[in-house]
C-alpha atoms as a PDB file:
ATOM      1  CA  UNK A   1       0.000   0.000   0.000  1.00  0.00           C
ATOM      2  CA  UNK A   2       1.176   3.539  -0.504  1.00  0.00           C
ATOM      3  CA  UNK A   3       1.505   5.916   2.175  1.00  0.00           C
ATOM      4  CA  UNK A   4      -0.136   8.469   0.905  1.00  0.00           C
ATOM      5  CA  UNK A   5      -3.327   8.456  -1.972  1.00  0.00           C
ATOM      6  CA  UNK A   6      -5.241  11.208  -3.688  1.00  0.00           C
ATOM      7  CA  UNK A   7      -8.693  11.687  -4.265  1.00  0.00           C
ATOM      8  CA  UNK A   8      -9.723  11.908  -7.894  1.00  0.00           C
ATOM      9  CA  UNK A   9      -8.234  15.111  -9.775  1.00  0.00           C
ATOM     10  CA  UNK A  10     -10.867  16.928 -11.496  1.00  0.00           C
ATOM     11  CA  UNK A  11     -10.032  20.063 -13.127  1.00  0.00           C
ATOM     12  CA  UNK A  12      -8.260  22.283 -10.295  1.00  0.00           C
ATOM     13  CA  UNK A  13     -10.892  21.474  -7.866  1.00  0.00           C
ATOM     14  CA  UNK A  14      -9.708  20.424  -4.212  1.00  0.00           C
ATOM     15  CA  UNK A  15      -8.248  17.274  -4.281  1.00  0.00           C
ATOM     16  CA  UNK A  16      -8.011  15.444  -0.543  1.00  0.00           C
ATOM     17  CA  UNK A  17      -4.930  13.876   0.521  1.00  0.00           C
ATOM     18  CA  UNK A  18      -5.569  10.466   2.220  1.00  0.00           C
ATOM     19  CA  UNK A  19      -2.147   9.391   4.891  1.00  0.00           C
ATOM     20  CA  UNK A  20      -2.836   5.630   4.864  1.00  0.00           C
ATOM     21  CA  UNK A  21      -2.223   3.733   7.597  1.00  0.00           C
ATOM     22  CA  UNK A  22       0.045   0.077   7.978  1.00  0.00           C
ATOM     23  CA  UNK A  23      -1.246  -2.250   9.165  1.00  0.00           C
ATOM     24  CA  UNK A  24       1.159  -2.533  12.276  1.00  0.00           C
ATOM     25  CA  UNK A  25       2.866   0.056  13.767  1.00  0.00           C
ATOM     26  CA  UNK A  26       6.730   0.273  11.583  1.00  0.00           C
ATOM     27  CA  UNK A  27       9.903  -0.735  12.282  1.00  0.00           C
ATOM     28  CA  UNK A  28      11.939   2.508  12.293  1.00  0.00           C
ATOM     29  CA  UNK A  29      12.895   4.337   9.312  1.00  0.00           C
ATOM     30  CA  UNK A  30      16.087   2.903   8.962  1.00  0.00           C
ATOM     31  CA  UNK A  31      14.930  -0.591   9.049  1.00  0.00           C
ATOM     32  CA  UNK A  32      12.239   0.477   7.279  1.00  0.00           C
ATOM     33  CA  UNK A  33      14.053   2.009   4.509  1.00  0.00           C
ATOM     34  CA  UNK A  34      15.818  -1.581   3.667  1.00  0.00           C
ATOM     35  CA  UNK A  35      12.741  -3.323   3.279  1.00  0.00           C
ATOM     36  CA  UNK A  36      11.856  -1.147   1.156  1.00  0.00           C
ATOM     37  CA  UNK A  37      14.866  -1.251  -0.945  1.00  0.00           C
ATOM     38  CA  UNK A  38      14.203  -4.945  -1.165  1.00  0.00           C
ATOM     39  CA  UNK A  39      10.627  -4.488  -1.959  1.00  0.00           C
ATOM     40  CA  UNK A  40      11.763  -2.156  -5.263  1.00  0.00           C
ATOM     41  CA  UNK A  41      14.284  -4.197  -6.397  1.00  0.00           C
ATOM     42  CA  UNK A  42      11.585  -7.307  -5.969  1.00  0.00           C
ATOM     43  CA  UNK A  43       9.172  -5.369  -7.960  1.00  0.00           C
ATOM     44  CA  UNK A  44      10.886  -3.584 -10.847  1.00  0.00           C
ATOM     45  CA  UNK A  45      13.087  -5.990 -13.312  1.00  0.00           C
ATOM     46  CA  UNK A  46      15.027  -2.632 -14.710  1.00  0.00           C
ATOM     47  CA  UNK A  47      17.862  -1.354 -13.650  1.00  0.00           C
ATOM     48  CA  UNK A  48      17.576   0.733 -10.648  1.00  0.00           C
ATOM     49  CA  UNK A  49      18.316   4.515 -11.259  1.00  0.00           C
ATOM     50  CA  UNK A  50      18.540   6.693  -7.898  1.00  0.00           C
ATOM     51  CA  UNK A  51      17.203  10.110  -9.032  1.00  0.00           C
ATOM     52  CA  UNK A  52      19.567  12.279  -7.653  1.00  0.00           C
ATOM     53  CA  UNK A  53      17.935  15.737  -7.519  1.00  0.00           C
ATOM     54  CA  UNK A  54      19.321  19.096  -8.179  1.00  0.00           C
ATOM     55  CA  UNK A  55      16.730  20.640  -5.699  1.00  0.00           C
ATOM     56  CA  UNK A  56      15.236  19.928  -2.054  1.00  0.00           C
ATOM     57  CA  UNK A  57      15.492  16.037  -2.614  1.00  0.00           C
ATOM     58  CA  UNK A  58      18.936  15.935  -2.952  1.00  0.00           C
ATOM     59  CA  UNK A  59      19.224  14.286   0.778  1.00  0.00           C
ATOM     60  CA  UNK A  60      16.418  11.910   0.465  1.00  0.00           C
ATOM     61  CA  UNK A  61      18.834  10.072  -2.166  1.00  0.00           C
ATOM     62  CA  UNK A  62      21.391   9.423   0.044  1.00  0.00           C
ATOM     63  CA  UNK A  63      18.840   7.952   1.747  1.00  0.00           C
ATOM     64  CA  UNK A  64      17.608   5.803  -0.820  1.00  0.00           C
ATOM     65  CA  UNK A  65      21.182   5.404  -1.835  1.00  0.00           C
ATOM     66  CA  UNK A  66      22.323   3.640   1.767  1.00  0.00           C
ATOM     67  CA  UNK A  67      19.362   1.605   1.583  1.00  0.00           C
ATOM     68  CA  UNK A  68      19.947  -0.137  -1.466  1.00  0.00           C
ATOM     69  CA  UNK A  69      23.681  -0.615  -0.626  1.00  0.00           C
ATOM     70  CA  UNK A  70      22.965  -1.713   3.176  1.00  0.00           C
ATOM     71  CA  UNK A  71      20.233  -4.155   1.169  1.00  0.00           C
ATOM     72  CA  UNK A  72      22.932  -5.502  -0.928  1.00  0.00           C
ATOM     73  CA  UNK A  73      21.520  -4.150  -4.375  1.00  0.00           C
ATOM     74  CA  UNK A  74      22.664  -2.780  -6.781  1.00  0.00           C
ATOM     75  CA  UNK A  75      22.246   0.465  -8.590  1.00  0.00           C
ATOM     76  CA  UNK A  76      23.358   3.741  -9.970  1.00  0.00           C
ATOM     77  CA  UNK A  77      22.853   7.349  -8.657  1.00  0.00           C
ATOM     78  CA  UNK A  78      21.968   9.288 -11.732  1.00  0.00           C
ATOM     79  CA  UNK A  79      22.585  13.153 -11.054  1.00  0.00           C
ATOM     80  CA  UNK A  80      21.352  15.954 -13.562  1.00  0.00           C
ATOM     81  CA  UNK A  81      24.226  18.547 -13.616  1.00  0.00           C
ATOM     82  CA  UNK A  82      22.370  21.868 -14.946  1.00  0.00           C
ATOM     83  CA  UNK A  83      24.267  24.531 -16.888  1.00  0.00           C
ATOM     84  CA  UNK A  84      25.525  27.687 -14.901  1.00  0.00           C
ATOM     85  CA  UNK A  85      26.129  26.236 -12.487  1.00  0.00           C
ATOM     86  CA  UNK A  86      22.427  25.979 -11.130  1.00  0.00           C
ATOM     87  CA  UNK A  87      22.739  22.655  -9.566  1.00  0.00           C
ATOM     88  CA  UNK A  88      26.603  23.279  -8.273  1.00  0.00           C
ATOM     89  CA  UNK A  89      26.134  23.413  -4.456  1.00  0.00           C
ATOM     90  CA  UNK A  90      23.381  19.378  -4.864  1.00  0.00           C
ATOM     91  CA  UNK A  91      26.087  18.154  -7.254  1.00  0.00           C
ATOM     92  CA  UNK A  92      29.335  18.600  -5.257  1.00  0.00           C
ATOM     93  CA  UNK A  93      27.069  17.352  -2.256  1.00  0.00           C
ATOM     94  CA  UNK A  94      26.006  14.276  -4.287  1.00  0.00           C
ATOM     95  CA  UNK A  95      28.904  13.658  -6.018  1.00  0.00           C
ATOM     96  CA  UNK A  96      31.257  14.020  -2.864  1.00  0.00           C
ATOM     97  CA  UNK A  97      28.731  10.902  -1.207  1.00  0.00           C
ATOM     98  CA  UNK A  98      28.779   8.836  -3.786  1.00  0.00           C
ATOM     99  CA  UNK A  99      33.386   8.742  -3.931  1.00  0.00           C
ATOM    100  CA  UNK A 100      33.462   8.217  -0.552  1.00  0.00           C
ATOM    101  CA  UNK A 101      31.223   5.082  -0.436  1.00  0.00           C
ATOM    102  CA  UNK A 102      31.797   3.892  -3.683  1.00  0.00           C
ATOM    103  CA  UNK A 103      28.709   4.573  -5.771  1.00  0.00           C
ATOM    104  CA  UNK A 104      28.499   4.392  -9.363  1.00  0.00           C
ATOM    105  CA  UNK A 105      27.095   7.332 -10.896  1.00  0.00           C
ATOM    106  CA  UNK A 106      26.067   9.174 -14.426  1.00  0.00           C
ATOM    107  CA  UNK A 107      26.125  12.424 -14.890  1.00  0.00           C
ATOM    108  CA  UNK A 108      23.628  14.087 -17.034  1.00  0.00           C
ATOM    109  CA  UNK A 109      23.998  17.498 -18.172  1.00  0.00           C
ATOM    110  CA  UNK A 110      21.644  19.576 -19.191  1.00  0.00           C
ATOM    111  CA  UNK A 111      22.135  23.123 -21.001  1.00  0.00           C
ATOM    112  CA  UNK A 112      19.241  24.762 -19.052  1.00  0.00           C
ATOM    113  CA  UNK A 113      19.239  28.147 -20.913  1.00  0.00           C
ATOM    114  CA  UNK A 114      18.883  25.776 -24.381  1.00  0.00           C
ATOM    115  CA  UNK A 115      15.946  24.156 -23.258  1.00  0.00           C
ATOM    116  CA  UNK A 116      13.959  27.465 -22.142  1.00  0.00           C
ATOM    117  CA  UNK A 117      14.654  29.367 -25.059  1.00  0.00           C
ATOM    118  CA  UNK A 118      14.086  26.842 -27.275  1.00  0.00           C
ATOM    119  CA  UNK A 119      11.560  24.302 -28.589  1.00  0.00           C
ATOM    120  CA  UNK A 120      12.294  21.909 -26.114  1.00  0.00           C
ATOM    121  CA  UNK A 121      10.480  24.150 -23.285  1.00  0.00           C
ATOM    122  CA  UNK A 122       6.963  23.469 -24.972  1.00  0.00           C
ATOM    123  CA  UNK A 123       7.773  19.709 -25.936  1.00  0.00           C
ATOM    124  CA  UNK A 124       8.214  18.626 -22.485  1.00  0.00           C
ATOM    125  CA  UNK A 125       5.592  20.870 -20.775  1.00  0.00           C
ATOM    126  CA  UNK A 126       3.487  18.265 -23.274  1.00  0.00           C
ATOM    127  CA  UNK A 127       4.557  14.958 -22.709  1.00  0.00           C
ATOM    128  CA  UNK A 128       4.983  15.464 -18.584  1.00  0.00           C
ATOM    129  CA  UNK A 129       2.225  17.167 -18.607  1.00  0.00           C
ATOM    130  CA  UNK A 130       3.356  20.617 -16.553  1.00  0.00           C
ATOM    131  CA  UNK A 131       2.751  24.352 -16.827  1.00  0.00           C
ATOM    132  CA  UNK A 132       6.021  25.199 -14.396  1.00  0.00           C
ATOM    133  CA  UNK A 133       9.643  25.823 -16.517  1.00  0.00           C
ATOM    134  CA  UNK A 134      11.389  23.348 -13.847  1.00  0.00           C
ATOM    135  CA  UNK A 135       9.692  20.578 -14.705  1.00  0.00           C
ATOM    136  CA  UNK A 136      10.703  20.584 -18.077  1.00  0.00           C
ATOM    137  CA  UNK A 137      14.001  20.137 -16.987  1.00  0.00           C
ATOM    138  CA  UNK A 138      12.646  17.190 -15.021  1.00  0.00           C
ATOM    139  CA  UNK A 139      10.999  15.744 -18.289  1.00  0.00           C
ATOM    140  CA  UNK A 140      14.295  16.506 -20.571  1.00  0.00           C
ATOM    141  CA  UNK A 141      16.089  14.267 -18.236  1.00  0.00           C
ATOM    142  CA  UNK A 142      13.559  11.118 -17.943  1.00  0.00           C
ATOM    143  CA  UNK A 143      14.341  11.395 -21.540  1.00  0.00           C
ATOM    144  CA  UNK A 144      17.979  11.291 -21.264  1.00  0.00           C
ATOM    145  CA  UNK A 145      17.616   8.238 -18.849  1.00  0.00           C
ATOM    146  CA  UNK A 146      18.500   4.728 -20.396  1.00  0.00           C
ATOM    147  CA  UNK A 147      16.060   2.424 -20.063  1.00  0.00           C
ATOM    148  CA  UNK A 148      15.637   1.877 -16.299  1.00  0.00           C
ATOM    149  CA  UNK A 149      13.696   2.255 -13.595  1.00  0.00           C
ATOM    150  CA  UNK A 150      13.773   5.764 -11.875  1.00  0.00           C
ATOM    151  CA  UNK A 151      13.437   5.928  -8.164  1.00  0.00           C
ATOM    152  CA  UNK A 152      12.502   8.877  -7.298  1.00  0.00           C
ATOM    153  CA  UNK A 153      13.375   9.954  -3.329  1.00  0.00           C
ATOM    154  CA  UNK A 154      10.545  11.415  -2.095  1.00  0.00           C
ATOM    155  CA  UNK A 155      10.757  12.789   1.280  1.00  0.00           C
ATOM    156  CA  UNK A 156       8.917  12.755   4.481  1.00  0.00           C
ATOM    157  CA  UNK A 157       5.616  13.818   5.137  1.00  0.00           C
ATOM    158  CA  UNK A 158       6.503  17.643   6.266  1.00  0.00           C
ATOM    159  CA  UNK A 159       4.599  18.806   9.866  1.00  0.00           C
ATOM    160  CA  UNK A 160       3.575  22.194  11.418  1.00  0.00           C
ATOM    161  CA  UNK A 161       3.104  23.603  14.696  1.00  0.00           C
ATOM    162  CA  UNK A 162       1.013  27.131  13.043  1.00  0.00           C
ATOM    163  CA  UNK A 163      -2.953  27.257  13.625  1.00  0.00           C
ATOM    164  CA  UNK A 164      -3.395  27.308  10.017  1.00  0.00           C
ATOM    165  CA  UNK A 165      -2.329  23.813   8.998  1.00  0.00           C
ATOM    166  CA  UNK A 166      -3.358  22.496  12.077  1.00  0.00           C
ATOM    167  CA  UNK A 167      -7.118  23.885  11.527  1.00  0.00           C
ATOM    168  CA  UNK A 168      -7.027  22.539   7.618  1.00  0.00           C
ATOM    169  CA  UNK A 169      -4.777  20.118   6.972  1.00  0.00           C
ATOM    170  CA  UNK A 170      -4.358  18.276  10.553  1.00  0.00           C
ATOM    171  CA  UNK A 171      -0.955  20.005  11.291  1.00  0.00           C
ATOM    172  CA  UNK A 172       0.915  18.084   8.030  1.00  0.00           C
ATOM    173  CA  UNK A 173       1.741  20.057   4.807  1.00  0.00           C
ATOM    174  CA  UNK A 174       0.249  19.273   1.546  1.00  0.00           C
ATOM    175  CA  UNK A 175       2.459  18.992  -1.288  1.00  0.00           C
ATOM    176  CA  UNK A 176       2.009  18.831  -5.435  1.00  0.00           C
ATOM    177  CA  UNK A 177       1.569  15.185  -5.783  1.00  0.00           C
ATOM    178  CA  UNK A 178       3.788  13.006  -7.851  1.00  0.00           C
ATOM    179  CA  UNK A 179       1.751  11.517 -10.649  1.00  0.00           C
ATOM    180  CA  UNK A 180       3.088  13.705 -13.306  1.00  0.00           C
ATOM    181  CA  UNK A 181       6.132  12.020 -12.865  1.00  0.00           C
ATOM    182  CA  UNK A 182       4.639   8.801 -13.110  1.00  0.00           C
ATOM    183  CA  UNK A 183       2.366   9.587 -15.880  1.00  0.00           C
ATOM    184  CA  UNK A 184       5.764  11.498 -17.414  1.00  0.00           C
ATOM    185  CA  UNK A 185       8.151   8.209 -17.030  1.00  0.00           C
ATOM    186  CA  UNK A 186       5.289   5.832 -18.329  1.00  0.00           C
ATOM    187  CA  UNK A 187       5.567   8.080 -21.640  1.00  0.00           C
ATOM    188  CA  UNK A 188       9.236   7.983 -21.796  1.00  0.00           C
ATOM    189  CA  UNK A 189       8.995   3.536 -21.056  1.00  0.00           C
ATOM    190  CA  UNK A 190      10.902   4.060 -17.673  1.00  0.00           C
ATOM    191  CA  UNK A 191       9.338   2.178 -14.681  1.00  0.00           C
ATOM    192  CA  UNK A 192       9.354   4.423 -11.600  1.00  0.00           C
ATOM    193  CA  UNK A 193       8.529   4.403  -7.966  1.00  0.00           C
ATOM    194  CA  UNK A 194       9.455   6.729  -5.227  1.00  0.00           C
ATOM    195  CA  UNK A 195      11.090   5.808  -2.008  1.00  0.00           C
ATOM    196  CA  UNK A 196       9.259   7.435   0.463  1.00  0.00           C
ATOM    197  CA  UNK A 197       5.467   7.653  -0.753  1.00  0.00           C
ATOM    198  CA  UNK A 198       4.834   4.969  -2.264  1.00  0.00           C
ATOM    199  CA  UNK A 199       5.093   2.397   0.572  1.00  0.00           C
ATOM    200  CA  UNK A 200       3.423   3.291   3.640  1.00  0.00           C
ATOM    201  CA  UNK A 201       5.647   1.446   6.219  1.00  0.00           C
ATOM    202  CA  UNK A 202       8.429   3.700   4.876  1.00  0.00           C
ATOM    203  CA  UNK A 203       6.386   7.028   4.667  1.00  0.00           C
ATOM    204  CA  UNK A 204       4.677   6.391   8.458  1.00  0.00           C
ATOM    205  CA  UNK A 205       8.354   5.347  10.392  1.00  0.00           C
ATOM    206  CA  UNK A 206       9.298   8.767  10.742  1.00  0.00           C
ATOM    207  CA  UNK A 207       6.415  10.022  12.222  1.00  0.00           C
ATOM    208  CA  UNK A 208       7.340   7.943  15.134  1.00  0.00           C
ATOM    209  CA  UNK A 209      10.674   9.053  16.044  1.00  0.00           C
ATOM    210  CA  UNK A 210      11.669  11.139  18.633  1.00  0.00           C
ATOM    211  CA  UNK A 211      12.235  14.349  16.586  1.00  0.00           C
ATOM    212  CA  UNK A 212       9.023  14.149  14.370  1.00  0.00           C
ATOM    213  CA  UNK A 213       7.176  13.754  17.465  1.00  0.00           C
ATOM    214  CA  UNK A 214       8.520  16.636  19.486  1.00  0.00           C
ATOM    215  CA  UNK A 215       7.011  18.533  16.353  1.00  0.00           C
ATOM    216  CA  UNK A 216       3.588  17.006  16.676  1.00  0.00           C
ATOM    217  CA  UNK A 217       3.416  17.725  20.568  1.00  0.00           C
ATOM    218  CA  UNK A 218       4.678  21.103  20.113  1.00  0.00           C
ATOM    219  CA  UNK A 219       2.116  23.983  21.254  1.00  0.00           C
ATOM    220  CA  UNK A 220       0.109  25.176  18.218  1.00  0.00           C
ATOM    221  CA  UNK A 221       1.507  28.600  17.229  1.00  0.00           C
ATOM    222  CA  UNK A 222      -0.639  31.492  15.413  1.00  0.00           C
ATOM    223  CA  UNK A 223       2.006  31.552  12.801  1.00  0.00           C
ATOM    224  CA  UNK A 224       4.510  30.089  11.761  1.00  0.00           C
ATOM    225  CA  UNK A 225       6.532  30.667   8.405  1.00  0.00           C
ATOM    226  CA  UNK A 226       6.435  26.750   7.041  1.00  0.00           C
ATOM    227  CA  UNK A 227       9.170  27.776   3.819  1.00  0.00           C
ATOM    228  CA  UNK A 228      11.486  25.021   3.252  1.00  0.00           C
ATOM    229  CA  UNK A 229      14.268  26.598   4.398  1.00  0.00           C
ATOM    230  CA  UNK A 230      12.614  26.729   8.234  1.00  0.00           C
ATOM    231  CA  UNK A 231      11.968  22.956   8.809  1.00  0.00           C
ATOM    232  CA  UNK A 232      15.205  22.178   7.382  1.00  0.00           C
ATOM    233  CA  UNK A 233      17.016  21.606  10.160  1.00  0.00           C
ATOM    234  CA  UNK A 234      14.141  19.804  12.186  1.00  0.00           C
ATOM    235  CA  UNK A 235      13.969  17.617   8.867  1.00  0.00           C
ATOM    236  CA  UNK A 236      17.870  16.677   9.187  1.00  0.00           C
ATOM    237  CA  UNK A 237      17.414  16.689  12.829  1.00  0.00           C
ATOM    238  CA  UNK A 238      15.160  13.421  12.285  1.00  0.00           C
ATOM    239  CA  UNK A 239      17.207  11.645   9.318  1.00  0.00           C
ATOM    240  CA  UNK A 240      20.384  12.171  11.356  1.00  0.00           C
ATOM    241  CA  UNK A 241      18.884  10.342  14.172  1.00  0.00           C
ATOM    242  CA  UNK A 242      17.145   7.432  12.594  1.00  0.00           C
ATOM    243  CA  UNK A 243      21.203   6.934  11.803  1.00  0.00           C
ATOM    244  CA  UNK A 244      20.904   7.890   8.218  1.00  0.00           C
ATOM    245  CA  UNK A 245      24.811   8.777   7.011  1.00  0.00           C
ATOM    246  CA  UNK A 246      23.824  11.886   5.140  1.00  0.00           C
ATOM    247  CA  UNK A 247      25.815  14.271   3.363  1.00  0.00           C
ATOM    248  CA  UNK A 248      23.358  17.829   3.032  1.00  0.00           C
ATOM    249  CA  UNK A 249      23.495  21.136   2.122  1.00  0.00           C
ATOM    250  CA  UNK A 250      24.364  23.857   4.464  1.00  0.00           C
ATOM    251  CA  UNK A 251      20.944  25.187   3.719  1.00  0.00           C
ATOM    252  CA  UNK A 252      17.909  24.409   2.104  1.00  0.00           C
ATOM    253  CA  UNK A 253      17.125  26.817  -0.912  1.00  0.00           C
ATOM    254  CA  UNK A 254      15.173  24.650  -3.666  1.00  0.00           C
ATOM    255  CA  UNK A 255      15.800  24.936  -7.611  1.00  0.00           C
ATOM    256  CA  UNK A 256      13.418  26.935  -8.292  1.00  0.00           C
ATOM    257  CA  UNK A 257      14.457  30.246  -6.436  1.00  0.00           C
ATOM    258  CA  UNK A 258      18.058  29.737  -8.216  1.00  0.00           C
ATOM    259  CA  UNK A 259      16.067  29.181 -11.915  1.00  0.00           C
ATOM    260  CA  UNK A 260      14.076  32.557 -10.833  1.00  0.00           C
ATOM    261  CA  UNK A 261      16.903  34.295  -9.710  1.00  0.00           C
ATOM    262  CA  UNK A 262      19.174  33.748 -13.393  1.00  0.00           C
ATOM    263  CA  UNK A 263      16.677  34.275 -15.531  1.00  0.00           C
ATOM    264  CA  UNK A 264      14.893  36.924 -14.079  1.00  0.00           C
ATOM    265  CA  UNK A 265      11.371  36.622 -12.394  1.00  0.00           C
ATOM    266  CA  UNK A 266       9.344  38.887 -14.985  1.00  0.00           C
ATOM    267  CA  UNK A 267      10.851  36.069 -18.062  1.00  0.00           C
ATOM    268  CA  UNK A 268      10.385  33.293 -15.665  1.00  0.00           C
ATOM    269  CA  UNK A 269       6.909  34.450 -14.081  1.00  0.00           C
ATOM    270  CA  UNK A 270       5.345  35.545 -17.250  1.00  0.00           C
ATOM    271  CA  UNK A 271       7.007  34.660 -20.773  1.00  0.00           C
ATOM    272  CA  UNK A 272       8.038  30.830 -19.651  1.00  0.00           C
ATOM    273  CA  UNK A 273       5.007  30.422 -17.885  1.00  0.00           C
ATOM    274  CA  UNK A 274       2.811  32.350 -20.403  1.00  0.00           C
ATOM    275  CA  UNK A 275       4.171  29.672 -22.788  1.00  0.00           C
ATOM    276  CA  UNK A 276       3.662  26.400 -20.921  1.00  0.00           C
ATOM    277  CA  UNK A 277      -0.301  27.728 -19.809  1.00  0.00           C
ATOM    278  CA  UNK A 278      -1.643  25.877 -22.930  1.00  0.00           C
ATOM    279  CA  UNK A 279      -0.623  22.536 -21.211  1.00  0.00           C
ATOM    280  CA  UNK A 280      -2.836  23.648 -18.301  1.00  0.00           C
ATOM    281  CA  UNK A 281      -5.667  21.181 -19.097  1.00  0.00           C
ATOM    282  CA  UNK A 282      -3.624  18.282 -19.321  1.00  0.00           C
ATOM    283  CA  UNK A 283      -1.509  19.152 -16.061  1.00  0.00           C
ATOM    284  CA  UNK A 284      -5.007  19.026 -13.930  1.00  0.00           C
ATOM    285  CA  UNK A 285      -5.472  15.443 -14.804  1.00  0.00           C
ATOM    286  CA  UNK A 286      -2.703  14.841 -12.386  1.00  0.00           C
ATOM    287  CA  UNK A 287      -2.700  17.114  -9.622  1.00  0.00           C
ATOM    288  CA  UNK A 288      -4.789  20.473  -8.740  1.00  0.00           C
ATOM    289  CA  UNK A 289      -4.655  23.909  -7.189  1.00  0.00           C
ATOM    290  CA  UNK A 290      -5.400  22.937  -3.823  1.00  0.00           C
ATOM    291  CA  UNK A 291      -5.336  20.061  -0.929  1.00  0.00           C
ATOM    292  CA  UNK A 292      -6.724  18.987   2.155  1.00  0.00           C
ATOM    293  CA  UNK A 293      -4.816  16.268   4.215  1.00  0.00           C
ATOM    294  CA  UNK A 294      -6.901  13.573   5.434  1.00  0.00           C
ATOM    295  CA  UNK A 295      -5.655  10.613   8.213  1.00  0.00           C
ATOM    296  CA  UNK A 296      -6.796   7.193   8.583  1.00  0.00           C
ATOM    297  CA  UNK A 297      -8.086   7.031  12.081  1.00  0.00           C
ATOM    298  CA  UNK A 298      -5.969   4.068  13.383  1.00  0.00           C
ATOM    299  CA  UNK A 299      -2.675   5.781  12.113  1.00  0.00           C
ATOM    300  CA  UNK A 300      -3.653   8.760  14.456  1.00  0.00           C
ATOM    301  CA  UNK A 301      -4.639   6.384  17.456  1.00  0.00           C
ATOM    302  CA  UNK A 302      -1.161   4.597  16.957  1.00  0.00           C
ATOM    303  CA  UNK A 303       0.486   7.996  16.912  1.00  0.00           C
ATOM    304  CA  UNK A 304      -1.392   8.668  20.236  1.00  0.00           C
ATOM    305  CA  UNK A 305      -0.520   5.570  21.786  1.00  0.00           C
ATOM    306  CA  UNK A 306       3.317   6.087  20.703  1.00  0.00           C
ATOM    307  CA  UNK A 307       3.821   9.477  22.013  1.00  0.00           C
ATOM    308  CA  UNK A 308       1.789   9.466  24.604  1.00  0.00           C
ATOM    309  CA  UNK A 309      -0.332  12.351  23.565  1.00  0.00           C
ATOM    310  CA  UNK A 310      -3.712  13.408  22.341  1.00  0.00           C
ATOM    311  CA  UNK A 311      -3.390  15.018  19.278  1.00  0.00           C
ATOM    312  CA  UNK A 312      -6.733  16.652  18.959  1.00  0.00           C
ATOM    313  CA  UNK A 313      -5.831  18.545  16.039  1.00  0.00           C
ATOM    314  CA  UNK A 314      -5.616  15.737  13.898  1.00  0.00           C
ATOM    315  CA  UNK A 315      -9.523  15.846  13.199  1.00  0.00           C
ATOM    316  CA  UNK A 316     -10.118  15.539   9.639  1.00  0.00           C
ATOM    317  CA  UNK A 317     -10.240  11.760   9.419  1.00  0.00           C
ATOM    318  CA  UNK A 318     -10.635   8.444   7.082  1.00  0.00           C
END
C-alpha cells in the first residue's frame, strides 16, 4: 500500500490527501528504509536509477542510496548537472557521497538556458504534462535516462506547529503530488517508484521518532513561516537520528528560487510560464490547485498511543 493516496483530480478542484495507515505500527525508518529497498528491487526488473535531484530532494537520495547498498543491491545514482552552475552546491554534495562510499554514478547534463529558449520548453511541458519551466528540466532528463527504472526519493511527510495547517490540513503540509512524474516516465517507457510515498511502512516510520514527534506535541503557534528553508534543520534533525549517514546542504534553498533568480522573475513568471499555460488542461489530470490532508483514524490512534499524547488537532479523518 502507498503511504499516501489522492482523491480523484478533477479540473483544479480540491483534491483530498488520504495518509494511509500500515497495518502494524513500523519498524523505524532505517529498518524500514531496507525493506523497502528490497521491496523495489523485488518489484521492478530494470535497472535501478537513484534520481539524484538538483533541488530539495537531494538528501532523500542518500537515503535511498544507503538503503539499497545496506540491502545488498545494486544500482546507480543518476545526477542531472544543470548549466551555470544551477545545480553546483546538490552536485558537489552528491557527487562528494557517492566517492566516498563507492557509488556508481552518471552524470547528465543539461544546457538549461537551451531548453527554455528553445523548442524543447513546450515539448516537455506536453509529454509530462506541466505548466512550471522546472519541470521541463525534469521531463528533458527522464528522456535522457536509459532504459531503467527511476526511483525517485521522495521525502517525508513535512509537519507544522502554526494554527493554520493544524485547523485545515491536521498540522501536516500538503504537497504537489507526484503523478506527473509517473504519468511522465510511463511516456518515456521508464518504470518508476518513489522511495518514500509509495510504501506506507516507509512514509509512516518517521512520524514515530523522537524528533518528528517533538514537532507534533509542540504547542500550536498562530504563525509560523512553514518555507522550506525553516523545517530544514528539524527535517535533518530526524534523518540524522534514525542513523541515516547523510551528506546535506548547508541550507535548504530549492531549484526553483536559483532558476528565478538567473533568468529573471518577470521572463520566468510571465514569458516561460505564459508559454507552458496551454498545457494547463492536461496538467489538472494529475494534480490540482489545492489540498486537504486527510488521516486514517488508526494511524492517528497509533500515533497517540506512541507518544503518549492526544493530538486533537488531527480531526479531519478516514
Amino acid at each position: 500500500m502507498r503511504g499516501v493516496t489522492f482523491s480523484e483530480f478533477d479540473g483544479g478542484k480540491n483534491v483530498n490527501m488520504f495518509v494511509q495507515a500500515p497495518i502494524a505500527k513500523p519498524s523505524t525508518p532505517m529498518h524500514e528504509a531496507i525493506n523497502t529497498a528490497k521491496q523495489i528491487r523485488k518489484t521492478f526488473k530494470k535497472d535501478l536509477y537513484v534520481w539524484c535531484d538538483y533541488s530539495v530532494q537531494h538528501v532523500y537520495s542518500q537515503i535511498a542510496m544507503q538503503a539499497f547498498t545496506m540491502a545488498g543491491i545494486e544500482f546507480v545514482a543518476a545526477i542531472p548537472v544543470l548549466s551555470n552552475d544551477l545545480s553546483k552546491r546538490e552536485n558537489d554534495c552528491t557527487i562528494a557521497y557517492c566517492k566516498q562510499r563507492n557509488i556508481p554514478y552518471e552524470l547528465y547534463h543539461i544546457d538549461v538556458e537551451e531548453l527554455f529558449n528553445g523548442p524543447e520548453l513546450e515539448k516537455y511541458g506536453e509529454m509530462f504534462p506541466t505548466t512550471q519551466p522546472q519541470m521541463t528540466i525534469a521531463g528533458k532528463y527522464f528522456d535522457m535516462l536509459p532504459d531503467c527504472c527511476i526511483v525517485y526519493p521522495g521525502f517525508m511527510m513535512h509537519v507544522s506547529t502554526s494554527d493554520w495547517t493544524r485547523t485545515k490540513n491536521n498540522g501536516f503540509m500538503p504537497f504537489v503530488p507526484h503523478q506527473t512524474q509517473e504519468h511522465a516516465a510511463e511516456v518515456f517507457g521508464k518504470e518508476y517508484t518513489n522511495f518514500q510515498e509509495h510504501y506506507v511502512d516507509m512514509y509512516t516510520s518517521w512520524m514515530f521518532t523522537q524528533s518528528y514527534g517533538e514537532v507534533l506535541k509542540s504547542p500550536t503557534q498562530e504563525f509560523v513561516d512553514n518555507a522550506p528553508h525553516r523545517y530544514y534543520q528539524y527535517e535533518i534533525r530526524t534523518i540524522k537520528q534514525a542513523g541515516f549517514d547523510v551528506k546535506p546542504t548547508t541550507q535548504k534553498l530549492i531549484g526553483i528560487e536559483l532558476l528565478k533568480t538567473h533568468f529573471g522573475h518577470d521572463k520566468y513568471d510571465s514569458e516561460l510560464r505564459q508559454r507552458l499555460a496551454p498545457f494547463g488542461p492536461l496538467t489538472m489530470k494529475y494534480a490540482s490547485l489545492q489540498y486537504t490532508v486527510k488521516v486514517d483514524t488508526r494511524l492517528k490512534e497509533m500515533l497517540e498511543a506512541h507518544h503518549e499524547t492526544s493530538f486533537d488537532f488531527i480531526n479531519k479523518l478516514f
